[in-house]
Protein backbone atom coordinates (compact mmCIF):
# COMPACT_ATOMS: atom_id res chain seq x y z
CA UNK A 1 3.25 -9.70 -11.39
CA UNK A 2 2.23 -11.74 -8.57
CA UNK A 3 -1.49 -12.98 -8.18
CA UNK A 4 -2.97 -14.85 -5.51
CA UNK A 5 -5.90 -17.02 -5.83
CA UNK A 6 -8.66 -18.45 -3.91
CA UNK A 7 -12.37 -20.06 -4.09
CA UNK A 8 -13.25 -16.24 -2.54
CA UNK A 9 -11.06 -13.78 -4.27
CA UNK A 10 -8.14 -12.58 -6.45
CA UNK A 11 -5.54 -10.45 -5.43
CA UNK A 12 -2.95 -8.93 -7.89
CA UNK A 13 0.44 -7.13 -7.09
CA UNK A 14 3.81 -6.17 -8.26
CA UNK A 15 5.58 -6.57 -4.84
CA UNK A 16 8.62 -8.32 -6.37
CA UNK A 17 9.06 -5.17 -8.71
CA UNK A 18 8.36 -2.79 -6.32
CA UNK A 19 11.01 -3.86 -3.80
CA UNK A 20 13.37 -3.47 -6.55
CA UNK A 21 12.43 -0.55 -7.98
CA UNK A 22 13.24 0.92 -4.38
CA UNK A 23 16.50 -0.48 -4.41
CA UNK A 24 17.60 0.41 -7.36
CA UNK A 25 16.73 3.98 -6.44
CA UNK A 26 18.38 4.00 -2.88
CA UNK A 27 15.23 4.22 -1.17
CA UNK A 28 14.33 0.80 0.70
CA UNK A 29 16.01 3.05 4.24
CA UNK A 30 13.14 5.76 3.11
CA UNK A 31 10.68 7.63 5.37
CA UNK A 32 7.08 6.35 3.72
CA UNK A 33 4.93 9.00 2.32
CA UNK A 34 1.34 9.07 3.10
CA UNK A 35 0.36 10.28 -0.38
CA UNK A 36 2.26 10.18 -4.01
CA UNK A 37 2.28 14.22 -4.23
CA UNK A 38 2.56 16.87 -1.92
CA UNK A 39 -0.57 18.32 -1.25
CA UNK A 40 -1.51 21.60 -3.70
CA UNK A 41 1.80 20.65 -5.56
CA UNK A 42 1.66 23.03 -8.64
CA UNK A 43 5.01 22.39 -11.36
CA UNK A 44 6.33 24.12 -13.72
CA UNK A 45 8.70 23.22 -16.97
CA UNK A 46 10.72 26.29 -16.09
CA UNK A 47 11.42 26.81 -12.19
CA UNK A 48 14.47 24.93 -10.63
CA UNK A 49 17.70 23.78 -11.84
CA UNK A 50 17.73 21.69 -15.06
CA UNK A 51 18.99 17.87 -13.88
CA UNK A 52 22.35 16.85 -15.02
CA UNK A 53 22.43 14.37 -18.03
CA UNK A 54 22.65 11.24 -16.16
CA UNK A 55 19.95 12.20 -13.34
CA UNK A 56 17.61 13.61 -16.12
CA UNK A 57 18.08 10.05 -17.90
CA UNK A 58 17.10 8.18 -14.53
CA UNK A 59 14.50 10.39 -14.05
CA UNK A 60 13.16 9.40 -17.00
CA UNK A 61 13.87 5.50 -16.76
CA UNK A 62 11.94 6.45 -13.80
CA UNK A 63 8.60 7.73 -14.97
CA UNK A 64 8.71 4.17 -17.27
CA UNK A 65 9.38 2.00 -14.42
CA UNK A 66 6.24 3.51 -12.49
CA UNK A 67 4.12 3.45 -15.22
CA UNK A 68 4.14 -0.39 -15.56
CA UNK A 69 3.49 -0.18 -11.57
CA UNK A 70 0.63 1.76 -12.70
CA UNK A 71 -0.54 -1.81 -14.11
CA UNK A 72 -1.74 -2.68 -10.51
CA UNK A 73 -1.55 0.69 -8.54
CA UNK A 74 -4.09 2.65 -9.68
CA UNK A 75 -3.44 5.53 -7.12
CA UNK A 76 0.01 6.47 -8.64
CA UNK A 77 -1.58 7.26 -11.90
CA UNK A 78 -2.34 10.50 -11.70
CA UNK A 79 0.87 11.44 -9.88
CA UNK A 80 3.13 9.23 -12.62
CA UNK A 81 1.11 11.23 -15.29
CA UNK A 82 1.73 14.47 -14.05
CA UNK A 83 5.55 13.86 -13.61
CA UNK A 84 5.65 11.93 -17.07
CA UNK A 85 4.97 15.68 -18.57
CA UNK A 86 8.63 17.01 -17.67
CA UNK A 87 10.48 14.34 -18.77
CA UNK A 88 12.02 16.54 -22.15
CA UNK A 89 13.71 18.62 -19.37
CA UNK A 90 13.42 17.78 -15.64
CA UNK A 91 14.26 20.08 -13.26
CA UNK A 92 14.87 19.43 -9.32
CA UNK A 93 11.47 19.91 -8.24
CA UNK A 94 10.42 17.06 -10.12
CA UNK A 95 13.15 15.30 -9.04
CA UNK A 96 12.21 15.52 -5.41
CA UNK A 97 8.33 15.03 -6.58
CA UNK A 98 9.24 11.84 -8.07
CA UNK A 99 11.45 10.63 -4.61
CA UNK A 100 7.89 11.03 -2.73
CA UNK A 101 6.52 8.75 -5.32
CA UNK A 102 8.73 5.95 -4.27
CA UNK A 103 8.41 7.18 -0.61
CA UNK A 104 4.50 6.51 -0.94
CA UNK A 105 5.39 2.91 -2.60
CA UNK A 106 7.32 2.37 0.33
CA UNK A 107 4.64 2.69 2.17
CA UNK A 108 2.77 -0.39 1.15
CA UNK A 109 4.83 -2.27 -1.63
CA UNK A 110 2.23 -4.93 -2.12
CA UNK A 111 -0.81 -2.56 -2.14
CA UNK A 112 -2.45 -3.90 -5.64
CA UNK A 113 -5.95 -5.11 -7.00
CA UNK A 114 -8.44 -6.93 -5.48
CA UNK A 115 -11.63 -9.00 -7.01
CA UNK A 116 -14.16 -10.53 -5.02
CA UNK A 117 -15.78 -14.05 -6.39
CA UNK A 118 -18.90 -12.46 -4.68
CA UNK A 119 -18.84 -8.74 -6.64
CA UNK A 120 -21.89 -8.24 -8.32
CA UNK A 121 -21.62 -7.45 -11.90
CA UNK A 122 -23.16 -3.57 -11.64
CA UNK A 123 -21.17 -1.07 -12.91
CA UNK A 124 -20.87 2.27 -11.61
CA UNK A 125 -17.77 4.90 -11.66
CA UNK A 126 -17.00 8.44 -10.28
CA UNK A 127 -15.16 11.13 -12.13
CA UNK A 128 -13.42 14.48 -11.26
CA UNK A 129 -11.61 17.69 -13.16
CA UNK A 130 -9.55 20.13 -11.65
CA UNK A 131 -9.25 23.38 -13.59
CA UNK A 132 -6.49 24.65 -15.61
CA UNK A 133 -4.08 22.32 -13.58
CA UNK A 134 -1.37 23.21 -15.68
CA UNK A 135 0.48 25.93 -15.21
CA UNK A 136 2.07 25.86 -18.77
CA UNK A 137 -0.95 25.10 -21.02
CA UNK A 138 -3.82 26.12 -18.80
CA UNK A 139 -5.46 22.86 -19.84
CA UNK A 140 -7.35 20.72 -17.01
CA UNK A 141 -6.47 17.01 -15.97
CA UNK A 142 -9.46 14.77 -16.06
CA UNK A 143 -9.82 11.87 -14.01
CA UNK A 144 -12.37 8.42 -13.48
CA UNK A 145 -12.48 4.80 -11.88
CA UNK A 146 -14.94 2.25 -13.09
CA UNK A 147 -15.88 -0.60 -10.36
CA UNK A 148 -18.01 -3.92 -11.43
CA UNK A 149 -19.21 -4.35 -8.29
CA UNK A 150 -17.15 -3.65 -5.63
CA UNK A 151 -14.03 -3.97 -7.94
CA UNK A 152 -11.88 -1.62 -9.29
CA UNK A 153 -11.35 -2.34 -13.39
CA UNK A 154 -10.49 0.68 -15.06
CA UNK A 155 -8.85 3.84 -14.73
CA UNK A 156 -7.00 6.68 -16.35
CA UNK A 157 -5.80 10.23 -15.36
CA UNK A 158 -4.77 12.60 -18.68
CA UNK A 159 -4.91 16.03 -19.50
CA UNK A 160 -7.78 17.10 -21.66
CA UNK A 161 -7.38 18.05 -25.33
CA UNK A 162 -8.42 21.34 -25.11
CA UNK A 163 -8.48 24.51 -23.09
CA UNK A 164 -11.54 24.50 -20.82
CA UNK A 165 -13.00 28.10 -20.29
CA UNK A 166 -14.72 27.27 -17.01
CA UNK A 167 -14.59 24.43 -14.18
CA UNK A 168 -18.20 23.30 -15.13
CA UNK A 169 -16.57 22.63 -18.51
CA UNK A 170 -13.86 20.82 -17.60
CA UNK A 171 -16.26 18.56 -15.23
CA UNK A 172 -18.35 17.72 -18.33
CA UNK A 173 -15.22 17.03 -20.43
CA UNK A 174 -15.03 14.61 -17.88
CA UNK A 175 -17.64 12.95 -17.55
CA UNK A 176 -18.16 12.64 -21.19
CA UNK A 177 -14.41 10.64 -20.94
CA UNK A 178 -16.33 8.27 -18.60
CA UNK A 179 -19.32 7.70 -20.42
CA UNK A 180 -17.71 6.46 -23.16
CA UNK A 181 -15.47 4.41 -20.78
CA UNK A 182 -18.59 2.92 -19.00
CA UNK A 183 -20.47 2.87 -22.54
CA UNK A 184 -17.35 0.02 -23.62
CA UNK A 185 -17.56 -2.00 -20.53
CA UNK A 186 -21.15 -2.27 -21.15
CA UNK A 187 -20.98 -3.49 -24.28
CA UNK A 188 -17.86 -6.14 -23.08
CA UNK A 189 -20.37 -7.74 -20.46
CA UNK A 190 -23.04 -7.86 -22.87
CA UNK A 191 -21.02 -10.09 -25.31
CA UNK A 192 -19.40 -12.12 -22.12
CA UNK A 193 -23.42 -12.63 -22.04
CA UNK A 194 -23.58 -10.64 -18.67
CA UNK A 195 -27.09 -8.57 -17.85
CA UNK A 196 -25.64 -5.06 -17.52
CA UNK A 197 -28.51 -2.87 -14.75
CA UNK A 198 -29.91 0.33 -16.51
CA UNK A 199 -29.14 3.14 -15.87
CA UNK A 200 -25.36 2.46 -14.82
C-alpha cells in the first residue's frame, strides 16, 4: 500500500499491486474499461461453459487478489462481490466479467482514497438496493458509503439475508444495514472525543 502525506491531505493507493496484478493477468496491453461491469449485466451459476481446472483456479486466485484491492478501491466492491459468488464453478461469462474488472483497473491504477486535513467531522452516507438481483436466489444486493466530511470511510456491497418480497423492502433492509453502520461510527468519534452533529 502506498500513502502519500502532506500538511493538507492523505492519499492512499495500491498502485504497486495493481500494476502487477495486470501483469500477471496479461492485461497491462488492455483496452481500459469505463466501468467494472457491463451495464444491466445479469449472471447466472448455470449458463456458459464450465472453466477448465486451471482457469477456474485463476479465476478464483483472482476474485482474492481484487478483494484486497478492494482495501483502497471502493468502486470494485460491488463488482468483486458479485463475481466472488461463482467461484464453486465459474463459467465463461464470468470469466470475461472478471477481464473487464482488470480492464476498469487499467483505467486508473492509482485511483485510491483520499482525506482532507480540512474535512469536517459530519457524518452522512447514502444507500441503495436493487431487487431480486440474483437470478439464482431471488435475494437483493444491498449497498452504502459513509463519508466524515468529505471523506470516504466505509463501505460494503453484500447480498441480503433474506428474500425481499418488494423493492420498498429491500430499500429498508438497506438502510437499516446503514444505520447500524453510521450508529458505530458515531459511537467511534464519540470515544476519539469528537462532537458527532444530530441528526446524521
Amino acid at each position: 500500500m502506498e500513502i502519500a502525506r502532506s500538511s493538507a491531505d492523505i492519499h492512499m493507493n495500491q498502485r504497486k499491486y495493481a500494476l502487477e496484478l495486470l501483469e500477471d493477468q496479461g492485461m497491462l496491453a488492455s483496452k481500459p474499461a469505463n466501468s467494472p461491469l457491463e451495464p444491466g449485466l445479469q449472471l447466472s451459476q448455470t449458463t456458459g461453459e464450465l472453466l477448465s481446472e486451471d482457469e477456474a483456479t485463476n479465476y478464483r486466485t483472482l476474485v482474492g487478489r481484487l478483494q484486497y484491492l478492494c482495501n483502497t478501491r471502493p468502486g470494485l466492491q460491488f463488482a468483486v462481490n458479485y463475481l466472488a459468488q461463482f467461484v464453486s464453478s465459474p463459467r465463461t461469462p464470468h470469466q470475461q466479467a472478471i477481464q473487464r474488472v482488470l480492464r476498469y483497473i487499467k483505467a486508473a491504477p492509482a485511483q485510491g482514497l483520499f482525506f482532507s486535513a480540512k474535512s469536517s467531522v459530519d457524518l452522512h452516507a447514502y444507500t441503495d438496493a436493487d431487487w431480486a438481483g440474483c437470478l439464482n436466489t431471488r435475494r437483493s444486493t444491498s449497498g452504502y458509503c459513509v463519508f466524515l466530511g468529505h471523506s470516504l470511510i466505509s463501505w460494503a456491497a453484500q447480498k441480503q439475508h433474506v428474500v425481499s418480497r418488494s423493492s420498498a423492502e429491500a430499500e429498508y433492509r438497506a438502510l437499516a444495514e446503514t444505520t447500524c453502520e453510521l450508529q458505530w461510527l458515531s459511537s467511534l468519534l464519540k470515544e476519539l472525543h469528537q462532537q458527532v452533529q444530530l441528526p446524521l
